[in-house]
Protein backbone atom coordinates (compact mmCIF):
# COMPACT_ATOMS: atom_id res chain seq x y z
CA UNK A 1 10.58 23.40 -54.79
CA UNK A 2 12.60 26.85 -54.92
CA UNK A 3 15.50 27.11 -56.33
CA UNK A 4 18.26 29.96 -56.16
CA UNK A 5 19.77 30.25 -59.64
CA UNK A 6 22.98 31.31 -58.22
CA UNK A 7 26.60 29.78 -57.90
CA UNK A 8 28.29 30.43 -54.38
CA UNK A 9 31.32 29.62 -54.68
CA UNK A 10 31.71 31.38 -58.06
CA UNK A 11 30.29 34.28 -56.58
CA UNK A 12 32.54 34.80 -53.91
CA UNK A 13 35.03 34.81 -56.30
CA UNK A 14 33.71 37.74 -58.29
CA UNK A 15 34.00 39.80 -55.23
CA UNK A 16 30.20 38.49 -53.82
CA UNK A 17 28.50 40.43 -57.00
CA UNK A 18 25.37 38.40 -58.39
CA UNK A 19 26.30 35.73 -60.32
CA UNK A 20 23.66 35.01 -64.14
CA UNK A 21 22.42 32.33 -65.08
CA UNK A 22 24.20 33.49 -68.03
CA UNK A 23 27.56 33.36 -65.82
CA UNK A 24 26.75 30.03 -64.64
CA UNK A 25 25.49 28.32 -67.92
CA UNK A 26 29.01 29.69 -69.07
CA UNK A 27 31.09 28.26 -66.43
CA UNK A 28 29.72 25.27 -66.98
CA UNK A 29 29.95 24.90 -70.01
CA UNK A 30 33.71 25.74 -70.69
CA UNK A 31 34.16 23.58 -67.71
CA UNK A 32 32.44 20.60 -69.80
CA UNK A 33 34.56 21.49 -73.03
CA UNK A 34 37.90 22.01 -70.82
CA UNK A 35 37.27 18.27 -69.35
CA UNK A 36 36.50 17.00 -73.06
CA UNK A 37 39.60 18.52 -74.50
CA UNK A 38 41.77 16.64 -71.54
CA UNK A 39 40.24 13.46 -71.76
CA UNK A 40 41.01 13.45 -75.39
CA UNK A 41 44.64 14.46 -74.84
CA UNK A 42 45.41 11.92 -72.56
CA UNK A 43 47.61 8.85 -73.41
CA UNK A 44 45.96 5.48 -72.58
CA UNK A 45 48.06 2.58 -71.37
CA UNK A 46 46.67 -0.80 -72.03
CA UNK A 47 43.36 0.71 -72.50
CA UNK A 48 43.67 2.48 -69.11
CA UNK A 49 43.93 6.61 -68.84
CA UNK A 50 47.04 7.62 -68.28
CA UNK A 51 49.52 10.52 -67.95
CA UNK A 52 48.27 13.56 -70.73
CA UNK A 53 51.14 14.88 -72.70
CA UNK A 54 51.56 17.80 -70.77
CA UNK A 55 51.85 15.85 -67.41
CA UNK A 56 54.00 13.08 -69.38
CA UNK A 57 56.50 15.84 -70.56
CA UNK A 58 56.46 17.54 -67.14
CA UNK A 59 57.17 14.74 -65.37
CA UNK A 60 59.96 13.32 -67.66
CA UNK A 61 61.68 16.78 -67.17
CA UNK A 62 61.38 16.50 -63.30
CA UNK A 63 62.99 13.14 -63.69
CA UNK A 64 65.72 14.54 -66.22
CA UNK A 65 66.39 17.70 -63.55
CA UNK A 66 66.74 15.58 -60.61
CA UNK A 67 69.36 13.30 -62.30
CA UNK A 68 71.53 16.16 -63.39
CA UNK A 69 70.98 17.85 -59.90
CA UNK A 70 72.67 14.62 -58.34
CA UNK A 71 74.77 13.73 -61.13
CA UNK A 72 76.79 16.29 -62.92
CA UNK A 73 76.32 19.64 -60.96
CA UNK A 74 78.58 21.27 -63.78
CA UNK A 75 75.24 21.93 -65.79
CA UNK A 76 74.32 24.71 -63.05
CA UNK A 77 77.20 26.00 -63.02
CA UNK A 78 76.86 29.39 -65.09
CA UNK A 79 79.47 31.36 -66.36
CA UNK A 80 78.95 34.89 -68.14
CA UNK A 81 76.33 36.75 -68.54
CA UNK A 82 73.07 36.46 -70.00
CA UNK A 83 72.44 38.23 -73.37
CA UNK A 84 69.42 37.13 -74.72
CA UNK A 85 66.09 36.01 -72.84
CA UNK A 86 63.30 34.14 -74.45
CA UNK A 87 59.86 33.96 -71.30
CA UNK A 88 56.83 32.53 -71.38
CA UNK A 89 54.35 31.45 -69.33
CA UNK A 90 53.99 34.72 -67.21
CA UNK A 91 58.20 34.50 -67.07
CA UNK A 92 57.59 31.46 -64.81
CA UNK A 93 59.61 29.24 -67.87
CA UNK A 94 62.78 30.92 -69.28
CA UNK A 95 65.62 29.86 -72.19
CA UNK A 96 67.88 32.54 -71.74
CA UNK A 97 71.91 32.77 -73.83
CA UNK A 98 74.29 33.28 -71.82
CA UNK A 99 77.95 34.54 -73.50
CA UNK A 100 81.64 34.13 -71.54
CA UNK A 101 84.42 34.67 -73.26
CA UNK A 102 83.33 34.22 -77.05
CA UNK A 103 81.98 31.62 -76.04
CA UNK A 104 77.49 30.79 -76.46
CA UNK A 105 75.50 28.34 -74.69
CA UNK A 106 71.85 28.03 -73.53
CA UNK A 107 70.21 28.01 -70.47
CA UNK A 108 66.52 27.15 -68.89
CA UNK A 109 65.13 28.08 -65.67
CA UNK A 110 61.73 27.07 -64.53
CA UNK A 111 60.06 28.74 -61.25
CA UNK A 112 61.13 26.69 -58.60
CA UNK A 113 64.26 25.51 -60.02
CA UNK A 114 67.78 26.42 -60.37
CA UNK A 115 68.88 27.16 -64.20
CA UNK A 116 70.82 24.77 -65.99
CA UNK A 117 72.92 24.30 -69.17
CA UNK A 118 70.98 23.00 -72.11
CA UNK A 119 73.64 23.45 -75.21
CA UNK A 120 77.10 22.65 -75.41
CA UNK A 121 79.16 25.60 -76.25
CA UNK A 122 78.80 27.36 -79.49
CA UNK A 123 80.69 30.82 -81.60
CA UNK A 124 77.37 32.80 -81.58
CA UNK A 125 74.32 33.61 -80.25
CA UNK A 126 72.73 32.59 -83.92
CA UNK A 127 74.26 29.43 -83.90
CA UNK A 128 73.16 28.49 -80.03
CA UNK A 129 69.40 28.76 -81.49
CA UNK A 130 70.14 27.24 -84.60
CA UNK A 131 71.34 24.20 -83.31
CA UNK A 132 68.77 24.35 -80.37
CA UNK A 133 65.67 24.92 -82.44
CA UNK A 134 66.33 24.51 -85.81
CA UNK A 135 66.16 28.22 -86.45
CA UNK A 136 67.90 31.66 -85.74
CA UNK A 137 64.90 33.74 -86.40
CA UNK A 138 62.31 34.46 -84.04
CA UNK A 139 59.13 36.70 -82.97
CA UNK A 140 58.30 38.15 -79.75
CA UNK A 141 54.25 38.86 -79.76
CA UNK A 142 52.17 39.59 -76.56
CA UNK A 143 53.97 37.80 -73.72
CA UNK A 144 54.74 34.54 -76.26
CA UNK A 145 57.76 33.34 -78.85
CA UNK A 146 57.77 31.93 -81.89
CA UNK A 147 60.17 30.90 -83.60
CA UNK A 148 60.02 30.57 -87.72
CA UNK A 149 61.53 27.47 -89.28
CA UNK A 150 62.79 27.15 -92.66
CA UNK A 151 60.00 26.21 -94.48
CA UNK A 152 57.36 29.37 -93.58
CA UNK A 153 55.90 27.68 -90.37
CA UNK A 154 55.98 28.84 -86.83
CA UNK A 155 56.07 26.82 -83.43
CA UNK A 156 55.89 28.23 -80.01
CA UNK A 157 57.99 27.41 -77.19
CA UNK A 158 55.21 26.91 -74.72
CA UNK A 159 53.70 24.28 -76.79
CA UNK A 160 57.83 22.83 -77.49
CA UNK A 161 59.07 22.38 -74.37
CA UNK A 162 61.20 19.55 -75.29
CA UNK A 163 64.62 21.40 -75.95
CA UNK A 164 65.07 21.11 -71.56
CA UNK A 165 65.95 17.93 -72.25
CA UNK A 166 68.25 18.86 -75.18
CA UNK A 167 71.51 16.98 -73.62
CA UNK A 168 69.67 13.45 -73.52
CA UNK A 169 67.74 13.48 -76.98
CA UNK A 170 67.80 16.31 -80.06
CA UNK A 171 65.00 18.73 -80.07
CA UNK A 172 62.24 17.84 -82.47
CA UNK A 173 59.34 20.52 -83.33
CA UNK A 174 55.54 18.53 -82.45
CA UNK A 175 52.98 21.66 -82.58
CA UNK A 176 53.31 23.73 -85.64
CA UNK A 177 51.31 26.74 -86.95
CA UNK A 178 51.29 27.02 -90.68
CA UNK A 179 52.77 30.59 -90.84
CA UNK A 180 53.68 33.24 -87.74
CA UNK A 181 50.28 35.26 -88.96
CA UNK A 182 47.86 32.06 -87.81
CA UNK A 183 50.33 32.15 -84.84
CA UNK A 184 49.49 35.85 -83.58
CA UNK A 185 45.82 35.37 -84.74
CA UNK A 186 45.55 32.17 -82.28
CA UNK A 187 47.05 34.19 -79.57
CA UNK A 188 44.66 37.20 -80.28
CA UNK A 189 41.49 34.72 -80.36
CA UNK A 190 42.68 32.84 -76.94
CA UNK A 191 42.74 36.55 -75.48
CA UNK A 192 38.97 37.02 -76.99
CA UNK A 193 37.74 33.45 -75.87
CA UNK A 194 38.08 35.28 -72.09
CA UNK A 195 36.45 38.62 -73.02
CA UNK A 196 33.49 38.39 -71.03
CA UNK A 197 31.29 40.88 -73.05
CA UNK A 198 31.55 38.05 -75.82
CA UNK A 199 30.62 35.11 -73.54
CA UNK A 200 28.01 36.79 -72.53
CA UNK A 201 26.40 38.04 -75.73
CA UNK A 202 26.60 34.68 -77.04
CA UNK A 203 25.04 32.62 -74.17
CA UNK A 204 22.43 35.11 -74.95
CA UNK A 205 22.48 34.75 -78.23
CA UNK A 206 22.48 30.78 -77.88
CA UNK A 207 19.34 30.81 -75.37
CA UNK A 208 17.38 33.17 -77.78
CA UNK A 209 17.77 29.96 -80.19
CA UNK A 210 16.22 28.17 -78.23
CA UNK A 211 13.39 30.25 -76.80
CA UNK A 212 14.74 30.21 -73.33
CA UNK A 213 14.10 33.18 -71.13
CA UNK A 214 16.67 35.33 -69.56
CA UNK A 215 13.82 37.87 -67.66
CA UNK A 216 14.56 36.02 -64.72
CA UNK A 217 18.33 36.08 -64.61
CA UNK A 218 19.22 36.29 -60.68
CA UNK A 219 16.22 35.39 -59.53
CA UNK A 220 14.46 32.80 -57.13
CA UNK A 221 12.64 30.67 -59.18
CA UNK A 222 9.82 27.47 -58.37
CA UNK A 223 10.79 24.39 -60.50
CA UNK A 224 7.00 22.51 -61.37
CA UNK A 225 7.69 19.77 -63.09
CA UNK A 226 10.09 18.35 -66.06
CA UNK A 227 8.31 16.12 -68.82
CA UNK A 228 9.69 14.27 -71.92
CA UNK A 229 7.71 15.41 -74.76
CA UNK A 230 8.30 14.65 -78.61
CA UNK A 231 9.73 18.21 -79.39
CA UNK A 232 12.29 17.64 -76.19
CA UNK A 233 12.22 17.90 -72.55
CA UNK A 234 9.63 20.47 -71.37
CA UNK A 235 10.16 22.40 -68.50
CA UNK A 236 6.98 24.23 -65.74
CA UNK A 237 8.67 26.68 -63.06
CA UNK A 238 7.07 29.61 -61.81
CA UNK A 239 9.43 33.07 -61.08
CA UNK A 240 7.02 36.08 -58.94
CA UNK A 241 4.24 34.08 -59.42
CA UNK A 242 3.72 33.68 -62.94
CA UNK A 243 3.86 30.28 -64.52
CA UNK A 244 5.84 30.23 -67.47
CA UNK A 245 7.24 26.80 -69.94
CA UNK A 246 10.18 26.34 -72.37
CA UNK A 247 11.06 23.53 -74.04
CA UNK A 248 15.07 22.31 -74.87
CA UNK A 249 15.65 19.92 -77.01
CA UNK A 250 17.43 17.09 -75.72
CA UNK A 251 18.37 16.06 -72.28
CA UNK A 252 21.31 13.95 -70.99
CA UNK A 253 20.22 10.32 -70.18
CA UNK A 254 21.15 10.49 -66.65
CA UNK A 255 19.27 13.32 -66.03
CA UNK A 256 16.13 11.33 -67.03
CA UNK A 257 16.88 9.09 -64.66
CA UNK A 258 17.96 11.54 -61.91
CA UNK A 259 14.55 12.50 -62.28
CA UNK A 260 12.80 9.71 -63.12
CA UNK A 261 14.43 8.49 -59.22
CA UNK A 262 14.18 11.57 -57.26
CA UNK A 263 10.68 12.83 -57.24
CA UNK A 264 11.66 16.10 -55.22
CA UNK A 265 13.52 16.99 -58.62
CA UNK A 266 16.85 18.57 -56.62
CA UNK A 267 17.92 19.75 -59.26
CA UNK A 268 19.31 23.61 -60.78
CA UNK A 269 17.70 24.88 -63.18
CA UNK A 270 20.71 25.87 -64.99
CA UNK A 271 22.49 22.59 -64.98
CA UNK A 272 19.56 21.35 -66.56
CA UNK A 273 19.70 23.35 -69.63
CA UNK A 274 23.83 23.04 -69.81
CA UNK A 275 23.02 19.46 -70.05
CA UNK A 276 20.79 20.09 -73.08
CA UNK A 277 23.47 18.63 -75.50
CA UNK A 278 22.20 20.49 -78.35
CA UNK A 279 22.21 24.18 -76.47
CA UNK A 280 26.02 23.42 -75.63
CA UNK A 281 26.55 22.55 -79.15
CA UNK A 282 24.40 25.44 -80.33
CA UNK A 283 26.42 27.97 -77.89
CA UNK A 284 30.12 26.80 -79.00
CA UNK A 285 28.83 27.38 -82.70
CA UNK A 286 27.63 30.76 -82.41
CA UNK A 287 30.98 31.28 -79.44
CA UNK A 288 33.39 30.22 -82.39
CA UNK A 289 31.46 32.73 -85.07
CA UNK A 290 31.62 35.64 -82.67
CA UNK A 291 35.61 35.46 -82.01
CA UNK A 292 36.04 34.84 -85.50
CA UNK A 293 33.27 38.33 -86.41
CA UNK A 294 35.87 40.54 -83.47
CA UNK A 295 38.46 39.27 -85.25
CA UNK A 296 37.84 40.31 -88.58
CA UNK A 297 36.15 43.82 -87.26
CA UNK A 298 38.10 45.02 -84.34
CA UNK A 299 40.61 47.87 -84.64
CA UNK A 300 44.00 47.00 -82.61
CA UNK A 301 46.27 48.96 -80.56
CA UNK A 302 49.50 49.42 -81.97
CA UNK A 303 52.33 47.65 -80.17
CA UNK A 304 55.74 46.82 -79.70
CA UNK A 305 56.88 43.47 -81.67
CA UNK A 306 60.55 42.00 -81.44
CA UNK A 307 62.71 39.80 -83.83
CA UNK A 308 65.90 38.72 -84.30
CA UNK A 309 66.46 42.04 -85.47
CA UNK A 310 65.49 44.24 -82.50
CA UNK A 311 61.76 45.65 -81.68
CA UNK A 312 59.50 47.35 -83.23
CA UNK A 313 56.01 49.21 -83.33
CA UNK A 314 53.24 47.76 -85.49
CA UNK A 315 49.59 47.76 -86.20
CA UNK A 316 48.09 44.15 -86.36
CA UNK A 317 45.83 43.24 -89.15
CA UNK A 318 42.48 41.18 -88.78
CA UNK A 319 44.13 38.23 -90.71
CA UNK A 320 47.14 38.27 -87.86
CA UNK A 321 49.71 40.24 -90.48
CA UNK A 322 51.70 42.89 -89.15
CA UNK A 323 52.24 47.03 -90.54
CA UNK A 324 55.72 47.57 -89.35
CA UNK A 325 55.35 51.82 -88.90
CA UNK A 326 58.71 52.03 -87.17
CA UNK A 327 62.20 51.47 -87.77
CA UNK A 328 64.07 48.88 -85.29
CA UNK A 329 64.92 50.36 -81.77
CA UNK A 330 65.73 48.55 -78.32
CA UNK A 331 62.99 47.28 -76.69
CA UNK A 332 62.97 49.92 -74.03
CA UNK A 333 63.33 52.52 -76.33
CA UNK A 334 60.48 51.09 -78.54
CA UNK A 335 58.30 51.23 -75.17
CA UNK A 336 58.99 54.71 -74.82
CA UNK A 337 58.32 55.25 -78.33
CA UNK A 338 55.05 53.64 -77.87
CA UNK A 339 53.83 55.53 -74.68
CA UNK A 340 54.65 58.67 -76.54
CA UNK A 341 52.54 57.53 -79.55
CA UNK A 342 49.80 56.75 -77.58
CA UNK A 343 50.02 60.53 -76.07
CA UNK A 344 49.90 61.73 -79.38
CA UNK A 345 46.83 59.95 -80.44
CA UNK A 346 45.08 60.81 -77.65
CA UNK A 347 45.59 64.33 -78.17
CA UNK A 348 44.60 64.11 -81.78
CA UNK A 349 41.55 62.55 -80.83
CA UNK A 350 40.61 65.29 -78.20
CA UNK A 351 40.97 67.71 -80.97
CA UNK A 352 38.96 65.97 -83.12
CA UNK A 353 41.25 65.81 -85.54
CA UNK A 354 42.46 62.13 -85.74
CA UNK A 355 42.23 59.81 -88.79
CA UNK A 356 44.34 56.47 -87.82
CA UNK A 357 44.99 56.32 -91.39
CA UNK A 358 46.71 59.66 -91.29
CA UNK A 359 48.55 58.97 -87.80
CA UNK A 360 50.34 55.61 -89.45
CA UNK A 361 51.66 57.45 -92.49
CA UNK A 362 52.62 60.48 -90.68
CA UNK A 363 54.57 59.63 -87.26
CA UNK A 364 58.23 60.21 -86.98
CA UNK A 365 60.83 58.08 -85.28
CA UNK A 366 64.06 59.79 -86.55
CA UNK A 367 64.63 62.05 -83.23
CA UNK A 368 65.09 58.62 -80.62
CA UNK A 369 68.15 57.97 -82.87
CA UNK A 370 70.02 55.10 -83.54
CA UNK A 371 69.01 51.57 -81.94
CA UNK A 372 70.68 49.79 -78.95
């Protein structure tokens, strides 16, 4: 039996390029842990599945929107202007303050629907988020807010969607992160879980473990026979004519069986080794010891953070702290800033002559003047 180790549908998607066996053991694999994180997050009803709490809160709010939609119309009904705007989620979800009058209140717009009122009227901007979230102070990082509650912790409003229905029941806080540094170091490690150098260097990594070959990434293989052995499952296929044998070490009951029943063995090679339950295991240890390695060794970019304050230009630390190098500007202003320390540094570093060290202690900010 011959078997393309190739995805087709996958590799369309890449813009028809060849598609690994390292790509594909991947995919499936974060497919597998995606569908055991959401089966574990779902609510069960009598001992049935049900709604998970994303869908649970997503549908209450569509029920909550098309009640006020029919029933008091006033809520969309926006006077003002808007001030202040809090975006997430690619600026498909907004909270946005909105100020008529000396008068505060709050506002949410979701793509696809009209914005509403979610406050009553308040004196300040300050006290419109403190008695929406609990908080006036706030953080801006990389596309995602946070905002800092009394007590040192941070939550995000992506993971708090709750204050849309602030009108029918208070706001309450459910995901926290223990400080706003593990907050910007989870956001930094999501951004590494996609970096595709990684996945690949640790699927590679993870099949070296496990004496698995990788010479024949791409291509046609023959598939001669799978046999249950005491070390594990080994595995005959032939790639160019040469015979060669690995063994994994466990494989899923049903495969057995698939086997066992289908003589033919149509079956992928690759699917059989992502259902080695030890390799997956093996590959989301060594995948969690790599993003935590980056994370502790990679230099970052400066960039623009904002607060309550106004924004700023920092340098991010491996532990998720922040080196504040520049005094508070607007945010456009701080952009600018940025582009024109970027110039800078690459010029230094065409002359040879730049030390990052050097660069953070000696840039100047005085000459953009006062802040918006």
């Amino acid at each position: 039996m011959r078997l393309l180790v190739r995805n087709d549908a996958i590799e369309r998607s890449i813009n028809n390029s060849m598609l690994t066996i390292i790509d594909s053991i991947f995919q499936k694999i974060e497919q597998a842990k995606r569908q055991q994180e959401f089966n574990s997050n779902k609510l069960t009803v009598d001992g049935k599945l049900s709604l998970s709490n994303e869908e649970r809160e997503e549908a209450e709010y569509k029920i909550y929107y098309a009640l006020i939609k029919k029933r008091q119309p006033d809520l969309f009904e926006l006077n003002g202007d808007c001030i202040e705007i809090f975006s997430w989620d690619q600026e498909k979800r907004l909270f946005q303050i909105f100020h008529n009058n000396d008068q505060f209140y709050g506002v949410y717009k979701q793509e696809s629907k009209e914005a509403h009122k979610v406050t009553e009227v308040f004196h300040s901007k300050e006290e419109v988020l403190l008695n929406t979230f609990g908080t006036s102070k706030f953080e801006r990082f990389r596309g995602h807010v946070f905002f800092l509650s009394k007590d040192g912790k941070a939550f995000s409003l992506q993971n708090n969607q709750q204050f849309r229905l602030n009108l029918v029941k208070p706001f309450k806080t459910q995901e926290f992160y223990e400080n706003i540094e593990q907050a910007r170091s989870s956001i930094v490690k999501d951004e590494l879980m996609k970096d595709l150098k990684i996945r690949i260097q640790v699927l590679r990594r993870t099949l070296e473990e496990y004496y698995i070959p990788s010479d024949f990434i791409g291509k046609i293989i023959t598939l001669n026979s799978i046999s249950k052995e005491n070390e594990g499952v080994r595995i005959s296929f032939e790639e160019n004519k040469k015979e060669q044998n690995i063994r994994i070490p466990t494989l899923d009951k049903r495969w057995m069986e698939k086997i066992r029943d289908n003589p033919i063995m149509k079956v992928a090679f690759d699917e059989l080794i992502v259902d080695s339950c030890s390799i997956r295991e093996g590959f989301l240890a060594f995948y969690d010891l790599e993003i935590k390695k980056v994370l502790q060794t990679r230099q970052h970019d400066f960039e623009v953070i904002s607060d309550e304050e106004g924004s700023y230009i920092g340098k991010l630390s491996a532990t998720g702290g922040v080196k504040k190098i520049s005094p508070y500007f607007s945010e456009k202003k701080a952009n600018e800033q940025l582009e024109k320390l970027k110039h800078y540094i690459q010029l230094e570093k065409q002359k040879d002559k730049y030390k990052e060290t050097e660069v953070e202690s000696s840039i100047e900010f005085m000459e953009l003047g006062e802040r918006n």
